[in-house]
N, C-alpha and C. Protein backbone atom coordinates (compact mmCIF):
# COMPACT_ATOMS: atom_id res chain seq x y z
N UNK A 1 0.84 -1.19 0.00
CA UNK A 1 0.00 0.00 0.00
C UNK A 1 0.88 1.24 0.00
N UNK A 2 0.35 2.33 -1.08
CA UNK A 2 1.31 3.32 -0.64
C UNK A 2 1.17 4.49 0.50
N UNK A 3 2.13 4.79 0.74
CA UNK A 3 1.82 6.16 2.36
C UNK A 3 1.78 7.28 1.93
N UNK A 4 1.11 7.72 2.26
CA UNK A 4 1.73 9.61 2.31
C UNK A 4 2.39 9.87 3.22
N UNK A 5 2.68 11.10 3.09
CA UNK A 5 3.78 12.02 4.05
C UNK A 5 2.85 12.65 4.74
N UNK A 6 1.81 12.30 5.05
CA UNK A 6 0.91 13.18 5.97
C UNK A 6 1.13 12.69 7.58
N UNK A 7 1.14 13.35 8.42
CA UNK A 7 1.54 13.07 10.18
C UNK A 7 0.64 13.39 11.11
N UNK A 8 -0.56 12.58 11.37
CA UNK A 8 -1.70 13.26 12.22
C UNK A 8 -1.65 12.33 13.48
N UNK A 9 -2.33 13.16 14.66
CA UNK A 9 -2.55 12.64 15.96
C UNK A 9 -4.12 13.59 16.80
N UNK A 10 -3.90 12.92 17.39
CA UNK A 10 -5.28 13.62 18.16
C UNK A 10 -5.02 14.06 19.81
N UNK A 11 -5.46 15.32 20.02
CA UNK A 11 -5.33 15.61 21.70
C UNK A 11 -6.66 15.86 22.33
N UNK A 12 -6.59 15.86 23.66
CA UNK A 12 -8.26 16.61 23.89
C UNK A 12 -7.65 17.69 24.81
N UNK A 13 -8.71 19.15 24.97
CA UNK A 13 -8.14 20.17 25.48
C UNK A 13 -8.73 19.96 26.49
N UNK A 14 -8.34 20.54 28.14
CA UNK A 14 -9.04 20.63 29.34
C UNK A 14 -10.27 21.57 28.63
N UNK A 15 -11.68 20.96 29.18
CA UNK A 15 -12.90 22.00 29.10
C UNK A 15 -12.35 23.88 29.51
N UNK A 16 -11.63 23.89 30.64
CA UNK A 16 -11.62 25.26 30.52
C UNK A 16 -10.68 26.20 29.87
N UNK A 17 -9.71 25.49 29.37
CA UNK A 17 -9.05 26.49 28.37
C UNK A 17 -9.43 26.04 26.65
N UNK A 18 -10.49 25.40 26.60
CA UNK A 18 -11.44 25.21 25.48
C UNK A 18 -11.42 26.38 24.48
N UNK A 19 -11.90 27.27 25.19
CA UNK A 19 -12.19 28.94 23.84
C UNK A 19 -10.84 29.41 23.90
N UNK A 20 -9.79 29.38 24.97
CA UNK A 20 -8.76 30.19 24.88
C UNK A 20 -7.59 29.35 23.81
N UNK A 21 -7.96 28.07 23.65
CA UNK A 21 -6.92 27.09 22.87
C UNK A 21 -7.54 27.14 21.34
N UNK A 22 -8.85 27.21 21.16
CA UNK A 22 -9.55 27.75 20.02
C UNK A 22 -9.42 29.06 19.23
N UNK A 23 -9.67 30.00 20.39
CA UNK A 23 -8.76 31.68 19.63
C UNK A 23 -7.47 31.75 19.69
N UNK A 24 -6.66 31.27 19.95
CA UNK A 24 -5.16 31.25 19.57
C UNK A 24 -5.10 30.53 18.10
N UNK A 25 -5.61 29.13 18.26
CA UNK A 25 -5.38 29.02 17.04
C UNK A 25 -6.20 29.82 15.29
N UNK A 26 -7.24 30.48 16.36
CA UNK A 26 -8.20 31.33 15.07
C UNK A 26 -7.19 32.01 14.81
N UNK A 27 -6.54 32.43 15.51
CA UNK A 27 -5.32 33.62 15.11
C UNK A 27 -4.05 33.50 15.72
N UNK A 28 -3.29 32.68 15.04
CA UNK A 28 -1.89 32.30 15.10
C UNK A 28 -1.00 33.36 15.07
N UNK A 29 0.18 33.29 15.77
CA UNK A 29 0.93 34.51 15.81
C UNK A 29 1.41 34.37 14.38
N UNK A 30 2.07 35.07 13.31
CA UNK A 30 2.56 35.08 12.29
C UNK A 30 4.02 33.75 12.56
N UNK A 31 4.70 34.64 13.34
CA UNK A 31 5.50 33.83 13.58
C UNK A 31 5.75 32.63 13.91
N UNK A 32 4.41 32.12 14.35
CA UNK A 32 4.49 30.44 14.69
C UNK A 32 4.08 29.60 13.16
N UNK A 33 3.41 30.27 12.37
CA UNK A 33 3.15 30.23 11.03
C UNK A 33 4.31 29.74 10.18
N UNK A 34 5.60 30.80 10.30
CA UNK A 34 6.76 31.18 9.78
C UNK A 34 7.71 29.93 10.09
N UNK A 35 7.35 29.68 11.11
CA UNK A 35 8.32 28.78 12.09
C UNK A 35 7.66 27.32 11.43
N UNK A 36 6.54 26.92 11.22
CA UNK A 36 6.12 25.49 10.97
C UNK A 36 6.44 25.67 9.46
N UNK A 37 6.24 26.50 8.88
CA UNK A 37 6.98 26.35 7.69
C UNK A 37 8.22 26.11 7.11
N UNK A 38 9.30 27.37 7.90
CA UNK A 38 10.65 26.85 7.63
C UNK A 38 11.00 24.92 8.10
N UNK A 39 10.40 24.66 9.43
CA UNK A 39 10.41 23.70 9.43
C UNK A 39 10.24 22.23 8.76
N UNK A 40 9.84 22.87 7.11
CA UNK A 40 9.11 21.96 6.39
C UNK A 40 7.32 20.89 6.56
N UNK A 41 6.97 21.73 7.56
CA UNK A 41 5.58 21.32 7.66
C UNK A 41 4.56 22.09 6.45
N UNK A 42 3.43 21.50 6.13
CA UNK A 42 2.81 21.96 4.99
C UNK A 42 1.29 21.52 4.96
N UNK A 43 0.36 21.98 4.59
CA UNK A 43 -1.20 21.75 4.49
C UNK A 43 -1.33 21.30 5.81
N UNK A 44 -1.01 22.16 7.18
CA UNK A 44 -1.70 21.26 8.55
C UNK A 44 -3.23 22.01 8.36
N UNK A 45 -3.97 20.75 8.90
CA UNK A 45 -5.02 21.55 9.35
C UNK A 45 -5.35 20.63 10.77
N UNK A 46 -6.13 21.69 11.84
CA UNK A 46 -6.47 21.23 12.83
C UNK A 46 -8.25 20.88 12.74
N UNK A 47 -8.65 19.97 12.99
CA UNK A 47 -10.07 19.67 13.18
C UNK A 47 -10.82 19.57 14.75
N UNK A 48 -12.05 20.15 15.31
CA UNK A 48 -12.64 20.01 16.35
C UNK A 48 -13.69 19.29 16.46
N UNK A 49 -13.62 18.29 17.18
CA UNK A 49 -14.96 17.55 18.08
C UNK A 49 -14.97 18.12 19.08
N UNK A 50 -15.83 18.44 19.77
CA UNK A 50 -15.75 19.08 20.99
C UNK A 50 -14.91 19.67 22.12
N UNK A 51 -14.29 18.63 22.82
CA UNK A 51 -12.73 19.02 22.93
C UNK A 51 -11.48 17.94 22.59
N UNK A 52 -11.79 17.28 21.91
CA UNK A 52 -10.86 16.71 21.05
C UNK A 52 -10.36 17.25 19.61
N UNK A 53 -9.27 17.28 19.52
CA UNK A 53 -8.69 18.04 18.14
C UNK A 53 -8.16 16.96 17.65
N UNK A 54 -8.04 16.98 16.31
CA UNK A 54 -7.12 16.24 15.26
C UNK A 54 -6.47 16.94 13.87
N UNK A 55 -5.11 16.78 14.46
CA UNK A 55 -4.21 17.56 13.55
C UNK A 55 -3.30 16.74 12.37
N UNK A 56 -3.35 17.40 11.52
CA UNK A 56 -2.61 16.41 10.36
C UNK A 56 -2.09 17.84 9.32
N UNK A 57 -0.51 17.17 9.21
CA UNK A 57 0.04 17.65 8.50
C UNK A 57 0.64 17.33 7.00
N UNK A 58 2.30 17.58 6.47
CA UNK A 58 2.45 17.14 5.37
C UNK A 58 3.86 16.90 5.91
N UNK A 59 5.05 16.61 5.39
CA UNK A 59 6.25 16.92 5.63
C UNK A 59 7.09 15.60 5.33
N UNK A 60 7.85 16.14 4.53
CA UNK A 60 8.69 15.20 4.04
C UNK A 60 9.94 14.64 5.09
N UNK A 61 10.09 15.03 6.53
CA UNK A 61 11.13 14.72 7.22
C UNK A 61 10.16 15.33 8.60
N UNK A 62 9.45 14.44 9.10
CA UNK A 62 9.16 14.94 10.68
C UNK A 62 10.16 14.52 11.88
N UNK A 63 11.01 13.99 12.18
CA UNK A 63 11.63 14.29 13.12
C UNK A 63 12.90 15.30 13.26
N UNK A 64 13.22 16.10 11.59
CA UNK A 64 13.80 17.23 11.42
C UNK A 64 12.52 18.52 11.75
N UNK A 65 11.41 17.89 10.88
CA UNK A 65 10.75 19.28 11.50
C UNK A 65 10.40 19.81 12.70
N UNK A 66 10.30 18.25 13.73
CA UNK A 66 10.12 18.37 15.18
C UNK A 66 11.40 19.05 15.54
N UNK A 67 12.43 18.80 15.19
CA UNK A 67 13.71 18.98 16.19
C UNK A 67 14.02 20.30 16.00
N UNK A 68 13.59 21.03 14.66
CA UNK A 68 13.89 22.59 13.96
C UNK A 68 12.40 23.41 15.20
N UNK A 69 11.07 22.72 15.63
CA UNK A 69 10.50 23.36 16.25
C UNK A 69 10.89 23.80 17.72
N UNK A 70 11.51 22.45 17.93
CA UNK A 70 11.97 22.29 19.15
C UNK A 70 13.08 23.75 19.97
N UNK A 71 13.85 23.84 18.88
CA UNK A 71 14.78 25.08 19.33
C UNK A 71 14.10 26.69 18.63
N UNK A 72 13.15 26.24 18.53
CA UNK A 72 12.26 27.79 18.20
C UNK A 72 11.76 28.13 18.91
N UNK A 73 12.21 29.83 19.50
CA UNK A 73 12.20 30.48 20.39
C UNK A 73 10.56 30.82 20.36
N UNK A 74 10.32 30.87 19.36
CA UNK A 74 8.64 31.49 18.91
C UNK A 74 7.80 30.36 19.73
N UNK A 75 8.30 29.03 18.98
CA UNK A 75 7.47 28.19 19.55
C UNK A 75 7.55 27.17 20.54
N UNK A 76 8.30 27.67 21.37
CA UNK A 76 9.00 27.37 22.88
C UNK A 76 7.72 28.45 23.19
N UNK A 77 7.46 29.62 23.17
CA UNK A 77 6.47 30.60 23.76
C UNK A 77 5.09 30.37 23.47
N UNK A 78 4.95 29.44 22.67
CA UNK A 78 3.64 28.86 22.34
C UNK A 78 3.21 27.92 22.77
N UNK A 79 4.47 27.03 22.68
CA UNK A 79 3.63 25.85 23.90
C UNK A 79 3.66 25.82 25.45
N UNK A 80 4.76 26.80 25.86
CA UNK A 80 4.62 27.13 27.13
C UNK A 80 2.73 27.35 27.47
N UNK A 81 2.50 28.52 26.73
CA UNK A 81 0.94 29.25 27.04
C UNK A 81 -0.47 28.06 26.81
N UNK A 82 0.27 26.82 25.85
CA UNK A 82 -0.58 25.90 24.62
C UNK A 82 -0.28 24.78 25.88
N UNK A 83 0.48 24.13 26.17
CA UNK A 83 0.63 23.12 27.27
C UNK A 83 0.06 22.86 28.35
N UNK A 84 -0.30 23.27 28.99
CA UNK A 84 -1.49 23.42 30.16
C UNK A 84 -2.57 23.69 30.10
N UNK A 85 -3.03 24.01 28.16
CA UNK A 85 -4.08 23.34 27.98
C UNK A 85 -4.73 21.75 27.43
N UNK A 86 -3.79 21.09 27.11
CA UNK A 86 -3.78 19.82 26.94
C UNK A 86 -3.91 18.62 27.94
N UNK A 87 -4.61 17.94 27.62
CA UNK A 87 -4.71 16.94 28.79
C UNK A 87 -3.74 15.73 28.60
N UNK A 88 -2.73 14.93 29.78
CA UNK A 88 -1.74 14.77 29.91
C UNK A 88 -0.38 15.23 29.33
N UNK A 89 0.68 14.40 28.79
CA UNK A 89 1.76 15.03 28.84
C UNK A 89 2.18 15.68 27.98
N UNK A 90 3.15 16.60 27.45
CA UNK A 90 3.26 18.10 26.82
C UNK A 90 5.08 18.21 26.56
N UNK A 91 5.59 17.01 27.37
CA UNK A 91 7.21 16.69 27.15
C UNK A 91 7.45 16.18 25.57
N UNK A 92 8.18 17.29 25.20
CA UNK A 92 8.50 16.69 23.76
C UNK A 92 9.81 15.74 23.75
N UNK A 93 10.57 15.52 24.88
CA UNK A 93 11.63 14.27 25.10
C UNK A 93 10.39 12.90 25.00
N UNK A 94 9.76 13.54 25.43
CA UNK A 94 8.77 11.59 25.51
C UNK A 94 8.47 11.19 24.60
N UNK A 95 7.88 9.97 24.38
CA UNK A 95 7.25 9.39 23.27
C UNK A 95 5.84 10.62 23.49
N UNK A 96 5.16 11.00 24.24
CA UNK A 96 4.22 11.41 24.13
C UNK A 96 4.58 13.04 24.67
N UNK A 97 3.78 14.14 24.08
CA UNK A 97 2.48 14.18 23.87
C UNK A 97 2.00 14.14 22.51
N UNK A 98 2.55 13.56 21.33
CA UNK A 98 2.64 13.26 20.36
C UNK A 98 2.44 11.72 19.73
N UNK A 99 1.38 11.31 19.52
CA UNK A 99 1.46 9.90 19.49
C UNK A 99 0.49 9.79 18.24
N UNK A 100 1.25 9.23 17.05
CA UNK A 100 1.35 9.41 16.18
C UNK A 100 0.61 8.34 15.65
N UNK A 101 -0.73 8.61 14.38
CA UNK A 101 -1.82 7.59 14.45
C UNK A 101 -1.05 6.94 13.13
N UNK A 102 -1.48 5.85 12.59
CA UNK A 102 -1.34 5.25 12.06
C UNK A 102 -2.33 5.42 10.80
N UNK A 103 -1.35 5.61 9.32
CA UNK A 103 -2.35 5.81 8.26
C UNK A 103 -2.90 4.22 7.79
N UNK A 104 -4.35 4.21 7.38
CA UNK A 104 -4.42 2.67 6.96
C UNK A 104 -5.25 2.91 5.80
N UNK A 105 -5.80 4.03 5.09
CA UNK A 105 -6.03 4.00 3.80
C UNK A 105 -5.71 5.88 3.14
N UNK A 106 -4.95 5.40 1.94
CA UNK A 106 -4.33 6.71 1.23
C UNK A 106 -4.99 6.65 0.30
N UNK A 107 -5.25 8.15 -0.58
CA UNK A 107 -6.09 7.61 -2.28
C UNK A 107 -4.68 9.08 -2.51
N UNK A 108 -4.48 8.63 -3.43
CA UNK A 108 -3.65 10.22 -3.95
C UNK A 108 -4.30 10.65 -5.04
């Protein structure tokens, strides 16, 4: 079967930083924009169920694009504010808070 380069996972937000994790992302700082790009990320989009999100991206090298986010000052300041709204862990050394779904049908 063939894969794409697409990289999605799912989080759920605590109920009360619900609207505040929702208007950040209505309006992204430019710079965190700037930053997932140089990184080589491409077509993310985030989706809402209630307070579960599911994000999927593009990227031809994700553990370069993780590691290029990782030392971004922009977005070191984003997940500081973005992290304590997520429910469990938010350590990007871990396997989690990133847990990475498994594609099982592609159409290109």
């Amino acid at each position: 079967m063939n894969r794409s380069n697409k990289f999605a996972w799912t989080w759920s937000i605590k109920e009360q930083f619900l609207e505040e994790y929702v208007s950040l992302h209505l309006a992204p700082w430019p710079e965190i924009m700037e930053e997932h790009s140089k990184a080589g990320i491409r077509n993310y989009s985030i989706f809402q169920n209630g307070t579960q999100f599911f994000y999927c991206f593009e990227c031809d090298d994700v553990e370069a694009a993780f590691a290029y986010i990782a030392q971004s000052e922009a977005c070191n300041r984003w997940n500081a504010i973005t992290s304590k709204m997520v429910q469990g862990s938010f350590d990007f050394q871990e396997a989690e808070p990133i847990s990475p779904m498994r594609e099982v049908f592609y159409l290109a």
